[in-house]
N, C-alpha and C. Protein backbone atom coordinates (compact mmCIF):
# COMPACT_ATOMS: atom_id res chain seq x y z
N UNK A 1 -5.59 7.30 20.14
CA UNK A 1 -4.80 6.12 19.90
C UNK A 1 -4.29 6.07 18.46
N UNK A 2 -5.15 6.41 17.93
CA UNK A 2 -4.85 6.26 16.00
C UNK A 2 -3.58 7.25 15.75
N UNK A 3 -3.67 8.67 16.72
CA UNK A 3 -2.60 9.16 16.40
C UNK A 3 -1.02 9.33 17.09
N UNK A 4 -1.17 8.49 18.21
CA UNK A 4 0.06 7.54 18.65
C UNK A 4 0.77 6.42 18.02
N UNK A 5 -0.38 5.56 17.62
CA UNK A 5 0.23 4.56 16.72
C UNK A 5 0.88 5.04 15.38
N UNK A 6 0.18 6.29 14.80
CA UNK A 6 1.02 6.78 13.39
C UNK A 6 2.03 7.38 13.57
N UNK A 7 2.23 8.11 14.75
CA UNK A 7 3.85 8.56 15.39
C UNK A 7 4.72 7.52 15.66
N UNK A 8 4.46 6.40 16.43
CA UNK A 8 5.10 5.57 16.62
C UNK A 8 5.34 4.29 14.57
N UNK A 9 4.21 4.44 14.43
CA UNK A 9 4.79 4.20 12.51
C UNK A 9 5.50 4.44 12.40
N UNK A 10 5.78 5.56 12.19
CA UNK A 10 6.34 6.85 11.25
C UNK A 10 7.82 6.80 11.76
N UNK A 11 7.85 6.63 13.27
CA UNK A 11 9.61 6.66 13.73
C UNK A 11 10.15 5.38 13.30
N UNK A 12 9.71 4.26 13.32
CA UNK A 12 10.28 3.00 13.15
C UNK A 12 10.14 2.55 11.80
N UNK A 13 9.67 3.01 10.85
CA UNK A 13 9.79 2.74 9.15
C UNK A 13 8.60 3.19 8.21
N UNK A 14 8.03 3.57 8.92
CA UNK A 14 6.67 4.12 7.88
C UNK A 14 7.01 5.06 7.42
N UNK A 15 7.73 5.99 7.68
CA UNK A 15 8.70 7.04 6.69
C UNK A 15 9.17 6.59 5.52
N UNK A 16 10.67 5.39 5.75
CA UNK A 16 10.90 4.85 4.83
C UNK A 16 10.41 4.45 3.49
N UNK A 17 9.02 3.52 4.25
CA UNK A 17 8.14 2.81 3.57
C UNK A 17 7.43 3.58 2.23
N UNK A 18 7.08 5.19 2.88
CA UNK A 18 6.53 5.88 2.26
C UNK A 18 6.86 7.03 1.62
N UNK A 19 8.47 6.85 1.43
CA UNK A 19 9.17 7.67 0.86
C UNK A 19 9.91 6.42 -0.39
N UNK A 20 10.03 5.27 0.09
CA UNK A 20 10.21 4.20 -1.35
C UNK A 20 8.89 4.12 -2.40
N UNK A 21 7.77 4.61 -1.69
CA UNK A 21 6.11 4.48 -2.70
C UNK A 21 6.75 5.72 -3.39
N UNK A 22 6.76 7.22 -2.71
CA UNK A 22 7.15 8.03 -3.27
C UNK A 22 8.18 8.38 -4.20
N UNK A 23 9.60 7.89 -4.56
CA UNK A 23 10.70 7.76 -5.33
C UNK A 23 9.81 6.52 -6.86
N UNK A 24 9.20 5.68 -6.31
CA UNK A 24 8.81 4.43 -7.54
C UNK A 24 8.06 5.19 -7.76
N UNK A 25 6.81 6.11 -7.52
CA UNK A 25 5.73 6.78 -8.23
C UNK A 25 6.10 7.73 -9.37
N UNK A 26 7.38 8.68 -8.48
CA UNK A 26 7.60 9.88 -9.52
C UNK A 26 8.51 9.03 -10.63
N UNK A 27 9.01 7.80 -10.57
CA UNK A 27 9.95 7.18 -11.34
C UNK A 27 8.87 6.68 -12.98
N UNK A 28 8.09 5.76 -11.71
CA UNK A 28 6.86 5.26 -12.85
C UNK A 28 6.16 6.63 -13.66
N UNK A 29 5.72 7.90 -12.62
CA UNK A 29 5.36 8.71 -13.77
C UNK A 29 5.78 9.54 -14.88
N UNK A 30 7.19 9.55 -15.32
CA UNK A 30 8.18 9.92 -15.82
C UNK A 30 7.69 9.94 -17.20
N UNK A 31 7.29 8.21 -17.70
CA UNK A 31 6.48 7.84 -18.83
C UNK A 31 5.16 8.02 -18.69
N UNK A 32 4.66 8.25 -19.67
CA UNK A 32 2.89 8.43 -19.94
C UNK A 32 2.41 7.20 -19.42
N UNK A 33 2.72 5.97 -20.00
CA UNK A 33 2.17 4.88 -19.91
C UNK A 33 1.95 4.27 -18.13
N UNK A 34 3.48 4.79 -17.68
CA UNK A 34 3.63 4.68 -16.63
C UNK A 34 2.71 5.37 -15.08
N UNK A 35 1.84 6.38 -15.68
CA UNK A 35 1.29 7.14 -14.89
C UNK A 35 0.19 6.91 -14.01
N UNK A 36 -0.52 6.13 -14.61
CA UNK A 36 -2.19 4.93 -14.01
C UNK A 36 -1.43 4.34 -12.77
N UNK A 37 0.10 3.62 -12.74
CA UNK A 37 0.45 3.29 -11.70
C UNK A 37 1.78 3.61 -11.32
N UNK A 38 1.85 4.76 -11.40
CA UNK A 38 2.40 6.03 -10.72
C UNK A 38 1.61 6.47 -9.47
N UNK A 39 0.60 6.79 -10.07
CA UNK A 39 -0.69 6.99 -8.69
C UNK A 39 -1.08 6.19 -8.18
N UNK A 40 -1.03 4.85 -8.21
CA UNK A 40 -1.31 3.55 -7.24
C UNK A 40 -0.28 3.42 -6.68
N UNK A 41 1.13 3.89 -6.99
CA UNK A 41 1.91 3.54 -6.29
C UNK A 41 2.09 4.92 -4.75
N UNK A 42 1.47 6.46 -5.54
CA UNK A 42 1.13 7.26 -4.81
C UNK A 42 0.23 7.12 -3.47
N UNK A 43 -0.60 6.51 -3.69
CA UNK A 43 -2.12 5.54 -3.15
C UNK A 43 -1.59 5.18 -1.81
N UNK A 44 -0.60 4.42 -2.35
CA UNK A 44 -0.12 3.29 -1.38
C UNK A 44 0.98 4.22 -0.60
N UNK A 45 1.60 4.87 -0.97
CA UNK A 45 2.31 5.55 -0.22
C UNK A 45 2.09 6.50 0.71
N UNK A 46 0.85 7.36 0.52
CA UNK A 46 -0.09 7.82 1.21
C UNK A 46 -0.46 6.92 2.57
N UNK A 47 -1.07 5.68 1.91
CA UNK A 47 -1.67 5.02 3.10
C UNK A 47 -0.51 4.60 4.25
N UNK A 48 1.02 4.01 3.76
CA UNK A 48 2.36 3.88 4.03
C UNK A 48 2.63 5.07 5.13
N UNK A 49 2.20 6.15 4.77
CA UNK A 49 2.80 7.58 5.78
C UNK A 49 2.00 7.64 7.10
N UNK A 50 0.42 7.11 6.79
CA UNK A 50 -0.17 7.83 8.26
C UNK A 50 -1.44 6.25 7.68
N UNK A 51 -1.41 5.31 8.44
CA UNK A 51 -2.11 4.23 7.84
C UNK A 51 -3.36 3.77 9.05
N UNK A 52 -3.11 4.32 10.43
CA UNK A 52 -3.83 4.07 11.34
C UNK A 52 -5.34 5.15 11.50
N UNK A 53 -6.44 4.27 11.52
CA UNK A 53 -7.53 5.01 11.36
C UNK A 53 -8.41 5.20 10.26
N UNK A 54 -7.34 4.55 8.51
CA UNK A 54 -8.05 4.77 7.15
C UNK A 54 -8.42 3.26 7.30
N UNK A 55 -8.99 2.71 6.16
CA UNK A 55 -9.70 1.89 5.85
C UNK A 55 -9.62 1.43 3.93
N UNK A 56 -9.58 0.98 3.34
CA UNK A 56 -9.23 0.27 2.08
C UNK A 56 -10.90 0.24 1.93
N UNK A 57 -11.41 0.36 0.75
CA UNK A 57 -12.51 -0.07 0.27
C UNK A 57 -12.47 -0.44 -1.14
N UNK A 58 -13.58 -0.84 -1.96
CA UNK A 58 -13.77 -1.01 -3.44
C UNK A 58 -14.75 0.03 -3.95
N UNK A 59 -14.20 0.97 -4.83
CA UNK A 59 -14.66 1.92 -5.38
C UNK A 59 -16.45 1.50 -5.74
N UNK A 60 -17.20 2.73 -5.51
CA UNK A 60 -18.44 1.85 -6.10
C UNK A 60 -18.79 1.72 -7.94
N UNK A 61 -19.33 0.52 -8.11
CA UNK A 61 -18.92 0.28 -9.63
C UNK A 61 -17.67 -0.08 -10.02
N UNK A 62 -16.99 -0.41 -8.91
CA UNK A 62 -15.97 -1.19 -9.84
C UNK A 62 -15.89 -2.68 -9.46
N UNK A 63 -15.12 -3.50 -9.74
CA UNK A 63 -14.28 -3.36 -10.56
C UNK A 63 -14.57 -3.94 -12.63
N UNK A 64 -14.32 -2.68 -13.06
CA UNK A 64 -14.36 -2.32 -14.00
C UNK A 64 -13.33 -3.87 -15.03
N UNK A 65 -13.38 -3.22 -16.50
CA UNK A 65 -12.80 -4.06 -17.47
C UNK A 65 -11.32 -3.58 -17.27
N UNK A 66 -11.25 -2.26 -17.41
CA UNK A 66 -10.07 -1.74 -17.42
C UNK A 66 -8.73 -2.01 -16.19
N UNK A 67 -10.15 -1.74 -15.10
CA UNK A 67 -9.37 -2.23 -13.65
C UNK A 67 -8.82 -3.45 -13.71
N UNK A 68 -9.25 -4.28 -13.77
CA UNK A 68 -9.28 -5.79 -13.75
C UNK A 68 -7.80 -5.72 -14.37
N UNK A 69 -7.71 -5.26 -15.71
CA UNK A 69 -6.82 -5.34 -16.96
C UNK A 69 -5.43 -5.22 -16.04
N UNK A 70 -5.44 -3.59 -15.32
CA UNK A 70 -4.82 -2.99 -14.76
C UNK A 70 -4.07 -3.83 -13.50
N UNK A 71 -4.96 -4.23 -12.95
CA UNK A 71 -4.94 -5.08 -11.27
C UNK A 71 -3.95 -6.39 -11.96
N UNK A 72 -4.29 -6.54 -13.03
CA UNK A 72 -3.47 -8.24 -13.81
C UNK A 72 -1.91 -7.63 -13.75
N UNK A 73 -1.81 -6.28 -14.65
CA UNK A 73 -0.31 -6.28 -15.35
C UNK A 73 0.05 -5.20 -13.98
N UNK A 74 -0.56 -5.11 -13.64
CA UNK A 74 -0.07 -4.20 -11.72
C UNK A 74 0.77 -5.55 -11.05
N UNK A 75 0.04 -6.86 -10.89
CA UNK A 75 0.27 -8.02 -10.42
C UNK A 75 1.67 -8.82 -10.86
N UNK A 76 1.57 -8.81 -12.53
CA UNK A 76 2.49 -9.11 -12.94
C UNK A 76 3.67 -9.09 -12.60
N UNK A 77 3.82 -7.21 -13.19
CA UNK A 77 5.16 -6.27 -13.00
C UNK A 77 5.58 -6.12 -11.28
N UNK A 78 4.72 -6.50 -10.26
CA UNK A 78 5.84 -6.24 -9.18
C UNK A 78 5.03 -5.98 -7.94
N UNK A 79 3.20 -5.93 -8.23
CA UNK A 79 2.31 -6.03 -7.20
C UNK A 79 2.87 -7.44 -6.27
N UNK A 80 3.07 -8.36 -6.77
CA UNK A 80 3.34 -9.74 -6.08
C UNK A 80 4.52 -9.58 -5.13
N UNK A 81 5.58 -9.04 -5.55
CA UNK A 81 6.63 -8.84 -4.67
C UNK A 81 6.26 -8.00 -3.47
N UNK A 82 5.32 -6.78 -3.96
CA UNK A 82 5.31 -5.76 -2.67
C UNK A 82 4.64 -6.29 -1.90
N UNK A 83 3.81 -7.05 -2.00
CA UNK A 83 2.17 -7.38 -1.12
C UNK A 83 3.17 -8.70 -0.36
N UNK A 84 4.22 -9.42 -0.68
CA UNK A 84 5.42 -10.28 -0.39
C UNK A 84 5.73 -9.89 1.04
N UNK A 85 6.15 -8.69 0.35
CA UNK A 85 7.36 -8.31 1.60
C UNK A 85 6.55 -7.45 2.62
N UNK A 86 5.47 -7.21 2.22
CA UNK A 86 4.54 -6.43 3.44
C UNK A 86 3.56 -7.82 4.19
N UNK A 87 3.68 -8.74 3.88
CA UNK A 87 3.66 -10.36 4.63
C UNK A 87 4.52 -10.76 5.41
N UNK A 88 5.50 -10.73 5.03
CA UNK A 88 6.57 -10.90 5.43
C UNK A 88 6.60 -9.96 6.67
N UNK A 89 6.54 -8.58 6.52
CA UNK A 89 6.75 -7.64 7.87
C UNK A 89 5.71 -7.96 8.74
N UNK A 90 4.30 -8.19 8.00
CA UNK A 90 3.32 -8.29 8.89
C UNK A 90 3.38 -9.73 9.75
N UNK A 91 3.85 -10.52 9.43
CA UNK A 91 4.34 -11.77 10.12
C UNK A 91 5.45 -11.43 11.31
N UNK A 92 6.90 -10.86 11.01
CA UNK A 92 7.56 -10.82 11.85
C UNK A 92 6.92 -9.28 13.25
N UNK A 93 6.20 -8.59 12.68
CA UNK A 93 5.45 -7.87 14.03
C UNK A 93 4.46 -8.60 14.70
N UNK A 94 3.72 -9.62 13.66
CA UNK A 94 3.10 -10.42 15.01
C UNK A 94 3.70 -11.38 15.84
N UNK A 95 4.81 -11.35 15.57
CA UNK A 95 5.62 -12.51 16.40
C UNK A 95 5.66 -12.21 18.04
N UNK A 96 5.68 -10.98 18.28
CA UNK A 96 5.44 -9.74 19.29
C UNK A 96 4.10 -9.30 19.38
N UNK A 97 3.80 -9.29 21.17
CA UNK A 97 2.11 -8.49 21.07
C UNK A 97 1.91 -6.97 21.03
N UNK A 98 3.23 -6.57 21.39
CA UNK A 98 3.33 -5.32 21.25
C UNK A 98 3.15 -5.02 19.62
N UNK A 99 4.05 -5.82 18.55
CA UNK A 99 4.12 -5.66 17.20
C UNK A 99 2.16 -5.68 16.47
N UNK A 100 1.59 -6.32 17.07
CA UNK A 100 0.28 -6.47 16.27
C UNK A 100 -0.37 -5.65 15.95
N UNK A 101 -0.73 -4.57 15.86
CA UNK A 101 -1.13 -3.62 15.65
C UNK A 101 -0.42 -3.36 14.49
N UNK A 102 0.54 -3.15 14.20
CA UNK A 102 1.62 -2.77 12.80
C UNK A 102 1.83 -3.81 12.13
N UNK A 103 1.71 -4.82 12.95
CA UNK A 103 1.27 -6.25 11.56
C UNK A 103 -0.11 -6.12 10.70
N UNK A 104 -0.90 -5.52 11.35
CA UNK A 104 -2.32 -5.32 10.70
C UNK A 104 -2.23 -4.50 9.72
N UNK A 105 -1.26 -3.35 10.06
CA UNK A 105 -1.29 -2.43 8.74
C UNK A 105 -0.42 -2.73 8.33
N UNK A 106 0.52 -3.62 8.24
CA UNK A 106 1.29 -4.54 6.85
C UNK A 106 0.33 -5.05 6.30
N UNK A 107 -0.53 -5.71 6.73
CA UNK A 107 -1.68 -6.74 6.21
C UNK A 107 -2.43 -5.88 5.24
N UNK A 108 -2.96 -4.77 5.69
CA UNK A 108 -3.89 -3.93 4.80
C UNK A 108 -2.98 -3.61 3.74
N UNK A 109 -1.61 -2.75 4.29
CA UNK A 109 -1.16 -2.62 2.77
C UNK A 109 -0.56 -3.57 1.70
N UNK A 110 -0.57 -4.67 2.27
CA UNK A 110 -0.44 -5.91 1.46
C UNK A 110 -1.44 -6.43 0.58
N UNK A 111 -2.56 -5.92 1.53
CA UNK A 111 -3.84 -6.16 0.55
C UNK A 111 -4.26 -5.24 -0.53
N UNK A 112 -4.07 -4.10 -0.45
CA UNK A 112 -3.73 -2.86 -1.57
C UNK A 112 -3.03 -2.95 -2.28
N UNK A 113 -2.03 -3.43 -2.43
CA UNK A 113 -0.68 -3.28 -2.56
C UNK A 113 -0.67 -4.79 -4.12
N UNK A 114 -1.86 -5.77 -3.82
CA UNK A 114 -1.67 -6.95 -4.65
C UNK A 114 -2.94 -5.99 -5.74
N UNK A 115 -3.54 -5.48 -5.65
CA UNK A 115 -4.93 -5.20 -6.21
C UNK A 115 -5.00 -3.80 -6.24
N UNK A 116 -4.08 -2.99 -6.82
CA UNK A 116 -4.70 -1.27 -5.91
C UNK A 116 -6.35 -0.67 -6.74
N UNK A 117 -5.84 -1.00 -8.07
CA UNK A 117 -6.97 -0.05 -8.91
C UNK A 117 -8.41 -0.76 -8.63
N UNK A 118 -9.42 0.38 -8.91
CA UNK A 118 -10.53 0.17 -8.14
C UNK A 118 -10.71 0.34 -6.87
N UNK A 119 -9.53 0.60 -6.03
CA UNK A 119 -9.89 0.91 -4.42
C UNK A 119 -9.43 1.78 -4.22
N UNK A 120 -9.94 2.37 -3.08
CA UNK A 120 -9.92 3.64 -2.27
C UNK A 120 -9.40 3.79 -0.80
N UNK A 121 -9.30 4.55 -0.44
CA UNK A 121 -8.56 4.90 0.71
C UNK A 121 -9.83 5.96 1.60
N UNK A 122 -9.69 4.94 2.51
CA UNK A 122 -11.07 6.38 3.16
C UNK A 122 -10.41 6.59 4.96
């Protein structure tokens, strides 16, 4: 089932999805500074390509000073918008029972997506 539902992802926008993480990552890592969330934005794009079957966790020991720091100006700069519009999708697929399932993984990556550093992808 996990790998029906990521085929069926993948044809209807999880490509997209995870080829826009991919273009903002290599963009963000361009600059040094930019690179810590370059790879969160990698993270997420990963999870974006094949999302059925992983799971989101909190790193153990974290969340850290740095994280925290990170998770704030992640939030700031544009975490709020993404975790937005992956609400937004995850709302209009549950409108449909067929859609629920792909509302859930809007939901997860919405939840990544407001908070990445310190979590993991398993």
């Amino acid at each position: 089932m996990k790998i029906l539902g990521n085929i069926i992802w993948l044809v209807f926008g999880g490509i997209g999805i995870a080829l826009e993480y991919l273009v903002s990552s290599l963009v963000l890592m361009i600059t040094i500074i930019g690179i810590p969330f370059g790879l969160q934005s990698l993270k997420l794009g990963m999870l974006a390509l094949w999302p059925f079957g992983k799971k989101v966790e909190t790193k153990p020991g974290q969340p850290g000073c740095l994280s925290t720091f990170m998770n704030i100006l992640w939030f700031i700069v544009g975490g709020f918008w993404i975790c937005l519009s992956h609400v937004f999708l995850g709302v209009i697929f549950y409108i449909t029972i067929i859609g629920i399932p792909f509302g859930k993984q809007h939901f997860k990556l919405a939840h990544i997506a407001l908070t990445p550093f310190g979590r993991e992808i398993v």
